[in-house]
C-alpha atoms as a PDB file:
ATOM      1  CA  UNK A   1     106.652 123.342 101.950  1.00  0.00           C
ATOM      2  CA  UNK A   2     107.949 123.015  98.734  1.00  0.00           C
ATOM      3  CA  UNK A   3     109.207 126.267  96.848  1.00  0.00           C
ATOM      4  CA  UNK A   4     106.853 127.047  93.820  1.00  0.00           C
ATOM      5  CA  UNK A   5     104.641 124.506  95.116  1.00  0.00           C
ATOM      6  CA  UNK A   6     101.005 125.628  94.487  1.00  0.00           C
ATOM      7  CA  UNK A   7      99.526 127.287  97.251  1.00  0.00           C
ATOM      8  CA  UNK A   8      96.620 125.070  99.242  1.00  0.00           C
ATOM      9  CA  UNK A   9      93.860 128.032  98.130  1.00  0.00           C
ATOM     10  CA  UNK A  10      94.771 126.540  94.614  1.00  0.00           C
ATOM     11  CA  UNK A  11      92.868 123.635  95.192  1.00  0.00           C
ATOM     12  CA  UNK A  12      89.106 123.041  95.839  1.00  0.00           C
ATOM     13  CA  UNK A  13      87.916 121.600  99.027  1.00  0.00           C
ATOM     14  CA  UNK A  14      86.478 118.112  99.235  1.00  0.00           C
ATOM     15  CA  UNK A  15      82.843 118.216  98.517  1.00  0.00           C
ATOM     16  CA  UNK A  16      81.820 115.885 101.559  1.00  0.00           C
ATOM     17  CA  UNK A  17      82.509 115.735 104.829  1.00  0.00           C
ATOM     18  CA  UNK A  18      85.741 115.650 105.988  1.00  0.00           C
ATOM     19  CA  UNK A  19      85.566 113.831 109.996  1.00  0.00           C
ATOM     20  CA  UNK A  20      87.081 114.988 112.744  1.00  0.00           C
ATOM     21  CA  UNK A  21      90.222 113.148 114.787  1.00  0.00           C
ATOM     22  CA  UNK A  22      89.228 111.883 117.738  1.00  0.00           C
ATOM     23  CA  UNK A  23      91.709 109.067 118.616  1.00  0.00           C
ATOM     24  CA  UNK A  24      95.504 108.819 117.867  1.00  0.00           C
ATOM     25  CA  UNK A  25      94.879 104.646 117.398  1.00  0.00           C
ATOM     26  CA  UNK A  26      92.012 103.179 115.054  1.00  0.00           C
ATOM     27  CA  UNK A  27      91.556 100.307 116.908  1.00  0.00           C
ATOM     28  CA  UNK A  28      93.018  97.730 119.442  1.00  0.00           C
ATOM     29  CA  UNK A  29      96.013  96.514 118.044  1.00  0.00           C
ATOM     30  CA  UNK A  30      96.081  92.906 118.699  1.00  0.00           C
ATOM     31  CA  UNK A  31      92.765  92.833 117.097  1.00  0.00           C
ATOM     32  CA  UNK A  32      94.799  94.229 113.965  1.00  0.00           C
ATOM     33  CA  UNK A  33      97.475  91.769 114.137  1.00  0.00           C
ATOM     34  CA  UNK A  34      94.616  89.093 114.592  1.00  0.00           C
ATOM     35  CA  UNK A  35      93.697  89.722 111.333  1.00  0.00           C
ATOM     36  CA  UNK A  36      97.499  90.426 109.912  1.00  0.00           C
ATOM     37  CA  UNK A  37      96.181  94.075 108.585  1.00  0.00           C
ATOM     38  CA  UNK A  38      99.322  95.396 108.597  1.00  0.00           C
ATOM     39  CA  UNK A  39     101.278  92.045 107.322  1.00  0.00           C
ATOM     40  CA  UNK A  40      98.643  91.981 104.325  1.00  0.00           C
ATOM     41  CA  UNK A  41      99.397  95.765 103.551  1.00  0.00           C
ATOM     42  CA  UNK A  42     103.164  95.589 103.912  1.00  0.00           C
ATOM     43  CA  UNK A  43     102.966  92.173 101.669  1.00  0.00           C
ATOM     44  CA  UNK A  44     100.673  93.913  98.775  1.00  0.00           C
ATOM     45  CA  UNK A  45     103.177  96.640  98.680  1.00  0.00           C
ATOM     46  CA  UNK A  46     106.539  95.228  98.351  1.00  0.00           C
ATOM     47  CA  UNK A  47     107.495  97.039 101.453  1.00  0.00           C
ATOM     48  CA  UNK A  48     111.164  95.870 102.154  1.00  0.00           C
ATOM     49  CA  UNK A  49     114.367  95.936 103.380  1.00  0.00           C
ATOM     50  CA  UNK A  50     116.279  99.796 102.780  1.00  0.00           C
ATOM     51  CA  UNK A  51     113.003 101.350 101.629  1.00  0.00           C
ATOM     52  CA  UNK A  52     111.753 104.924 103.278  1.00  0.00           C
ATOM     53  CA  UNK A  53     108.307 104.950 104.028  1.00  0.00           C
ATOM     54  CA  UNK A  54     106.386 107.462 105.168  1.00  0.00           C
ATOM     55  CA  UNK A  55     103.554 106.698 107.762  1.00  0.00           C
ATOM     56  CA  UNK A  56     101.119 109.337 107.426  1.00  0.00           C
ATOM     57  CA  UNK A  57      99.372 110.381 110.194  1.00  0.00           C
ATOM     58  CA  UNK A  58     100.950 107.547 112.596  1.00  0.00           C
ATOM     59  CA  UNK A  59      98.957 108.204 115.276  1.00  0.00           C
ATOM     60  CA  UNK A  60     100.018 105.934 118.051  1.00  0.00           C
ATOM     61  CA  UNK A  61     102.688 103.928 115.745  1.00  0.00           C
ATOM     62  CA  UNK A  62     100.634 100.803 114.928  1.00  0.00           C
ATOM     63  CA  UNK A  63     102.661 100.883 111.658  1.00  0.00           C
ATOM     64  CA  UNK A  64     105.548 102.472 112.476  1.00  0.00           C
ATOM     65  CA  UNK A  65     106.913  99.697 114.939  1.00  0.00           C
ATOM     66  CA  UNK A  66     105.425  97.570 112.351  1.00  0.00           C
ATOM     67  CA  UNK A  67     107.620  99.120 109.150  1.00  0.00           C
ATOM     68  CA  UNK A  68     111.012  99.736 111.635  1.00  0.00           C
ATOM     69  CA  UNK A  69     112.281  96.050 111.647  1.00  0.00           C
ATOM     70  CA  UNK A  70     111.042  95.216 107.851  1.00  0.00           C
ATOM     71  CA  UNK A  71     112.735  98.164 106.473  1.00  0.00           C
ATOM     72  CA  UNK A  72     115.812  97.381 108.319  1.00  0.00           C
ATOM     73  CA  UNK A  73     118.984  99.284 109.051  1.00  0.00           C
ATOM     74  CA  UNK A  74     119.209 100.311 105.727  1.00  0.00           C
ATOM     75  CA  UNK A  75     115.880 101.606 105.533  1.00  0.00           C
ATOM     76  CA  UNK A  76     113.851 104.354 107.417  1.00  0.00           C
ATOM     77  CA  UNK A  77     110.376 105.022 108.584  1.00  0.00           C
ATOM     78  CA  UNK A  78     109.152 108.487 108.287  1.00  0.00           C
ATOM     79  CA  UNK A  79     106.356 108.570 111.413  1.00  0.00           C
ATOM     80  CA  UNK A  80     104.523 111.860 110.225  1.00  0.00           C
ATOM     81  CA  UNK A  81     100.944 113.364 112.092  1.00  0.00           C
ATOM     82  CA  UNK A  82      99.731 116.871 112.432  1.00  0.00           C
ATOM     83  CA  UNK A  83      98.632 116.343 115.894  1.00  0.00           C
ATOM     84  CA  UNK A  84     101.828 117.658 118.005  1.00  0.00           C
ATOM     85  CA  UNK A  85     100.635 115.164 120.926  1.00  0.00           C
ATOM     86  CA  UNK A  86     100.409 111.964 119.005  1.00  0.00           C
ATOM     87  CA  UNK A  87     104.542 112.693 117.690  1.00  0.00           C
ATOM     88  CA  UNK A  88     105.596 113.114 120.878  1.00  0.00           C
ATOM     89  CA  UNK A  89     103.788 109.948 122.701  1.00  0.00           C
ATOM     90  CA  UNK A  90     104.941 108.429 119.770  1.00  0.00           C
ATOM     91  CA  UNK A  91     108.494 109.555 119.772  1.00  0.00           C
ATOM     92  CA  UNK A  92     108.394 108.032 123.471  1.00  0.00           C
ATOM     93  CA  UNK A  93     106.942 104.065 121.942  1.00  0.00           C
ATOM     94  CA  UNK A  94     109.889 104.290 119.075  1.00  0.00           C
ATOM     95  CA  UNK A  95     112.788 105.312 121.827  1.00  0.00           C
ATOM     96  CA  UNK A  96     111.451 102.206 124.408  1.00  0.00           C
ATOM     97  CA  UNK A  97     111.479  99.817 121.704  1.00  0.00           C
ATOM     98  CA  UNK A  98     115.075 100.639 120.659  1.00  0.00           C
ATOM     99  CA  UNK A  99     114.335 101.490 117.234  1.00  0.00           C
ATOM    100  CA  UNK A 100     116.760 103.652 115.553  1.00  0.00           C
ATOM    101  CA  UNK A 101     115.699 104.218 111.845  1.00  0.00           C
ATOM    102  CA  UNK A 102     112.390 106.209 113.104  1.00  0.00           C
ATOM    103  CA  UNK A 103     112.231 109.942 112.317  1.00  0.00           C
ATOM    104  CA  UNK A 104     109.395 112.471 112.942  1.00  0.00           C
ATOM    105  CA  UNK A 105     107.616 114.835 110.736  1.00  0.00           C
ATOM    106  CA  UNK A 106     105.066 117.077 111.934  1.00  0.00           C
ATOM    107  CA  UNK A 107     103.094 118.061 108.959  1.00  0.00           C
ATOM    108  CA  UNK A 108      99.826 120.188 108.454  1.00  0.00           C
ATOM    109  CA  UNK A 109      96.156 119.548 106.870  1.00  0.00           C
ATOM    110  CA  UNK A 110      97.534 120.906 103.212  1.00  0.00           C
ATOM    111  CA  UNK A 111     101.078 119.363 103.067  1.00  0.00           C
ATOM    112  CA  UNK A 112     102.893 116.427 104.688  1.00  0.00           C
ATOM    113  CA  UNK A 113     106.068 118.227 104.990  1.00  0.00           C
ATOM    114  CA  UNK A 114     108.113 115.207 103.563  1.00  0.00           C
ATOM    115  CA  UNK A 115     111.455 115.433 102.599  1.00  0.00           C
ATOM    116  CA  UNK A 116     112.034 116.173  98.605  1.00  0.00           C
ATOM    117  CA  UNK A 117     112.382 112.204  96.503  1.00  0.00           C
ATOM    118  CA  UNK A 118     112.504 110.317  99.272  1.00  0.00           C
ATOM    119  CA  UNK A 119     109.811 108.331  99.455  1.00  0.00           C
ATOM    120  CA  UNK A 120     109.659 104.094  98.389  1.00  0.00           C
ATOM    121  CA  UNK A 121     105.841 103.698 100.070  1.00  0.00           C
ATOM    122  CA  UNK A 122     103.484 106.149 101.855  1.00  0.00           C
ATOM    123  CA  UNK A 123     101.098 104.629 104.049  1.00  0.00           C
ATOM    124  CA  UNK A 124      97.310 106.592 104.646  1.00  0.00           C
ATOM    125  CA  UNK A 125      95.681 104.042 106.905  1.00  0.00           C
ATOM    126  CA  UNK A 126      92.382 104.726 108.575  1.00  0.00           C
ATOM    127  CA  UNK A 127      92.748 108.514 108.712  1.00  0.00           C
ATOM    128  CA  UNK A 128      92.162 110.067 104.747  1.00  0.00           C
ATOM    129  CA  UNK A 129      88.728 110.730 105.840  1.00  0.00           C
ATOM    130  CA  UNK A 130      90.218 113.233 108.024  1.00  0.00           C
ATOM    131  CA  UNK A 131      92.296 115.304 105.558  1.00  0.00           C
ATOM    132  CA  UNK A 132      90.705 118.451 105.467  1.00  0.00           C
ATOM    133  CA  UNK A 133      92.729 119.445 102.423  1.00  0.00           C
ATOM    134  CA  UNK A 134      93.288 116.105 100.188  1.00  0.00           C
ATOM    135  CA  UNK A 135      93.467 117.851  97.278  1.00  0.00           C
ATOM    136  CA  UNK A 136      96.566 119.721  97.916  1.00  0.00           C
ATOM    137  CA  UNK A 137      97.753 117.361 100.432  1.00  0.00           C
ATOM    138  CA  UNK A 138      98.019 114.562  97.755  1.00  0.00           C
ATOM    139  CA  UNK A 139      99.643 117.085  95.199  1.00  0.00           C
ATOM    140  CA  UNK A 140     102.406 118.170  97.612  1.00  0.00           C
ATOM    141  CA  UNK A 141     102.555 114.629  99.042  1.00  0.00           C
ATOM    142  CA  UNK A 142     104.119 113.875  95.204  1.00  0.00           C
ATOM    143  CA  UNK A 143     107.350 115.599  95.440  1.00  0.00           C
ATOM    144  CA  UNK A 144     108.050 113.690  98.315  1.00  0.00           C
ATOM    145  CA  UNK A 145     107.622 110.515  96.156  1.00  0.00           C
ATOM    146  CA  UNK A 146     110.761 108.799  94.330  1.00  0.00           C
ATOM    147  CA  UNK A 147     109.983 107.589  90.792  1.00  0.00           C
ATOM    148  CA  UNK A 148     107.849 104.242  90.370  1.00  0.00           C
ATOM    149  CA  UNK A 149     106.907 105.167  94.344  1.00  0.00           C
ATOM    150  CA  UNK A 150     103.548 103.667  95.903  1.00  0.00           C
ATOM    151  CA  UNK A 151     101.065 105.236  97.916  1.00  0.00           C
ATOM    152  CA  UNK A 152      98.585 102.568 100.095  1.00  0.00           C
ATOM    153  CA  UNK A 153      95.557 103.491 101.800  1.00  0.00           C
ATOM    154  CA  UNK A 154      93.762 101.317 104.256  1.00  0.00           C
ATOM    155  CA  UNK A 155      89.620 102.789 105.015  1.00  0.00           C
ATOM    156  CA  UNK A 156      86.627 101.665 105.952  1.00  0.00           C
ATOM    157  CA  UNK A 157      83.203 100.966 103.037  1.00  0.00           C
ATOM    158  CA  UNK A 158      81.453 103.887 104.797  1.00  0.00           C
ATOM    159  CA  UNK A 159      80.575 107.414 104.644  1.00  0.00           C
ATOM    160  CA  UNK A 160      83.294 110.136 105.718  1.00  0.00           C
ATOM    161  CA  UNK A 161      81.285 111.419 108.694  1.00  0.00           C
ATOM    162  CA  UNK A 162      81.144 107.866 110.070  1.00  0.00           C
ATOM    163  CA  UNK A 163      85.344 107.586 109.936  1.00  0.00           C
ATOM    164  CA  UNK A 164      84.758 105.230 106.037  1.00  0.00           C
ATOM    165  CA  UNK A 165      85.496 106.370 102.650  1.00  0.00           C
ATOM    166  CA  UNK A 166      83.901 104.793  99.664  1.00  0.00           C
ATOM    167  CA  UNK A 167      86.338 103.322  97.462  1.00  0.00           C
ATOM    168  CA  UNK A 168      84.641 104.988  94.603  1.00  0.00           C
ATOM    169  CA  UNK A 169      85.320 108.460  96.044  1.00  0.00           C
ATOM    170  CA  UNK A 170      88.322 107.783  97.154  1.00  0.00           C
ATOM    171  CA  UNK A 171      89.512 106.672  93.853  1.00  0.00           C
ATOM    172  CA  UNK A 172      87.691 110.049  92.351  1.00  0.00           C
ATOM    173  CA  UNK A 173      89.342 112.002  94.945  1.00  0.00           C
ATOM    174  CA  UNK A 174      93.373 110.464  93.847  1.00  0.00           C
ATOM    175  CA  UNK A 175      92.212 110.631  90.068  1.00  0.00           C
ATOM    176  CA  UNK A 176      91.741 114.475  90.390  1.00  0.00           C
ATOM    177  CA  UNK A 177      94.815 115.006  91.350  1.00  0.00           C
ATOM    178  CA  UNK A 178      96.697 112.722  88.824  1.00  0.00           C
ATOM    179  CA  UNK A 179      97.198 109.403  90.891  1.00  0.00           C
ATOM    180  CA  UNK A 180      96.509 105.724  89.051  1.00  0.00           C
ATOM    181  CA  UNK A 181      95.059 103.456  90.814  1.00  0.00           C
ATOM    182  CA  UNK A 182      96.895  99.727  91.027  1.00  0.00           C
ATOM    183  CA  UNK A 183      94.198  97.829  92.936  1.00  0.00           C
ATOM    184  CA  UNK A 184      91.740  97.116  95.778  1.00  0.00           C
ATOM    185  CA  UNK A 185      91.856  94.616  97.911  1.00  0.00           C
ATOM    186  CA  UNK A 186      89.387  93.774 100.767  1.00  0.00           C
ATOM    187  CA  UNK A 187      90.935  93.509 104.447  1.00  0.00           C
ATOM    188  CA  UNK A 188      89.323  92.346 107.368  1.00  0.00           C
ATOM    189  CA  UNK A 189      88.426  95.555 108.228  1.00  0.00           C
ATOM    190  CA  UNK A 190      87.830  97.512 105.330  1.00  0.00           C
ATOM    191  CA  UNK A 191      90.303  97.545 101.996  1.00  0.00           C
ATOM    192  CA  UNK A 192      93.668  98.744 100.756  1.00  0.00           C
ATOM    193  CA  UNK A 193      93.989 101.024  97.341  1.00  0.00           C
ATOM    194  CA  UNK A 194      97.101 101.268  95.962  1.00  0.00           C
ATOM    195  CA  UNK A 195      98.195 103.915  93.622  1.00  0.00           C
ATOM    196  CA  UNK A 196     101.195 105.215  91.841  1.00  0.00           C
ATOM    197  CA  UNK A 197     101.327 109.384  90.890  1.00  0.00           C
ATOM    198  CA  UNK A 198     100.817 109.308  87.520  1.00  0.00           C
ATOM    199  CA  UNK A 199     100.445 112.946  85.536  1.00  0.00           C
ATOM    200  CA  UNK A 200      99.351 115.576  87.540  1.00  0.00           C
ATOM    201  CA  UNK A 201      96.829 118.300  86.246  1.00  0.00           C
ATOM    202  CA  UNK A 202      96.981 122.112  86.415  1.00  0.00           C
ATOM    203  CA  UNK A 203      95.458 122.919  90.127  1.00  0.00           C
ATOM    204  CA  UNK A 204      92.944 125.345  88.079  1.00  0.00           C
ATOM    205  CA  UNK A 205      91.310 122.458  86.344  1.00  0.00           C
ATOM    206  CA  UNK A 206      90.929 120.088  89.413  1.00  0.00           C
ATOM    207  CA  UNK A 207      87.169 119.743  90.359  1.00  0.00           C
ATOM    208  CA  UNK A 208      86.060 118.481  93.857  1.00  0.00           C
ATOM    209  CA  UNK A 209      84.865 114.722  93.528  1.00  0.00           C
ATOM    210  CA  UNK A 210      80.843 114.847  94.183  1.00  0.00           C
ATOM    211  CA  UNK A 211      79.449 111.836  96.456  1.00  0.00           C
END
């Protein structure tokens, strides 16, 4: 947690519903690679050789093992989840494979617990429906970010309950917090929104998105 940070009460809680986690993967993964979700996503962002990116809420490590051998030596993949579980299964994948630019971050529904000006790329995929804080996740998730960082997020066209978040909220929800959005792009599975932190506001004056 960052010192002088804001403190999660600070923030208003999402006015929808936020789903529960249920599964550490989102779906089969050679399904995924079938339709080169994660290729498209690491394209669209300029995710590259000797960047640090943070995989937030990694779950089983679809991206991780994904990121590991783009970012290179050079580079590093931060694997962060709040489920204590999922990091350690996890942890067991990354040390099989051989991968040695993988570290672990065990972070919490308000904060991602990511080292200070770090960050090239975050990566939210399939799971922002399940932050049961986004407001002062996202906010705290900024000091983690270098300047002219990106952060991607990969959901489903559907309502929170049902594991989806409509781009429209979603892009509400980032806006409240001082995030500008880049672009959409439809998937195979749902879309990616990219933003960039842009100004943020005083935590008073941020209002809960309405669906």
């Amino acid at each position: 947690m960052v010192a002088g940070a804001p403190q999660p009460s600070a923030f208003p809680a999402p006015e929808r519903p936020v789903a529960g986690i249920v599964s550490p993967a989102w779906d089969n993964e050679s399904r995924r690679d079938d339709g080169r979700e994660a290729a498209r996503v690491i394209a669209a962002l300029g995710i590259g050789p000797g960047q640090t990116v943070a995989d937030i809420g990694a779950g089983t490590g679809y991206y991780t093992v994904r990121l590991s051998p783009v970012v290179g030596p050079e580079g590093e993949v931060i694997a962060q989840d709040i489920m204590p579980e999922y990091l350690r299964d996890l942890e067991v994948r990354v040390a099989a494979a051989g991968l040695e630019n993988v570290s672990f971050v065990r972070g919490t529904e308000a904060d991602p617990m990511l080292p200070a000006s770090r960050i090239d790329t975050a990566l939210m995929i399939h799971m922002y429906h399940e932050i049961g804080q986004p407001y002062a996740l996202l906010t705290r998730l900024r000091s983690a970010l270098k300047p002219g960082a990106k952060l991607g997020i990969v959901d489903l066209e559907r309502e929170p309950l049902y594991h989806g978040m409509p781009r429209t909220l979603l892009v509400c929800e980032l806006k409240a917090v001082g995030y500008d959005l880049v672009s959409i792009t439809d998937l195979t599975s749902g879309y990616l929104a990219i933003f960039t932190p842009g100004t943020p506001p005083p935590p008073a004056t941020v209002k809960a998105c309405r669906r």
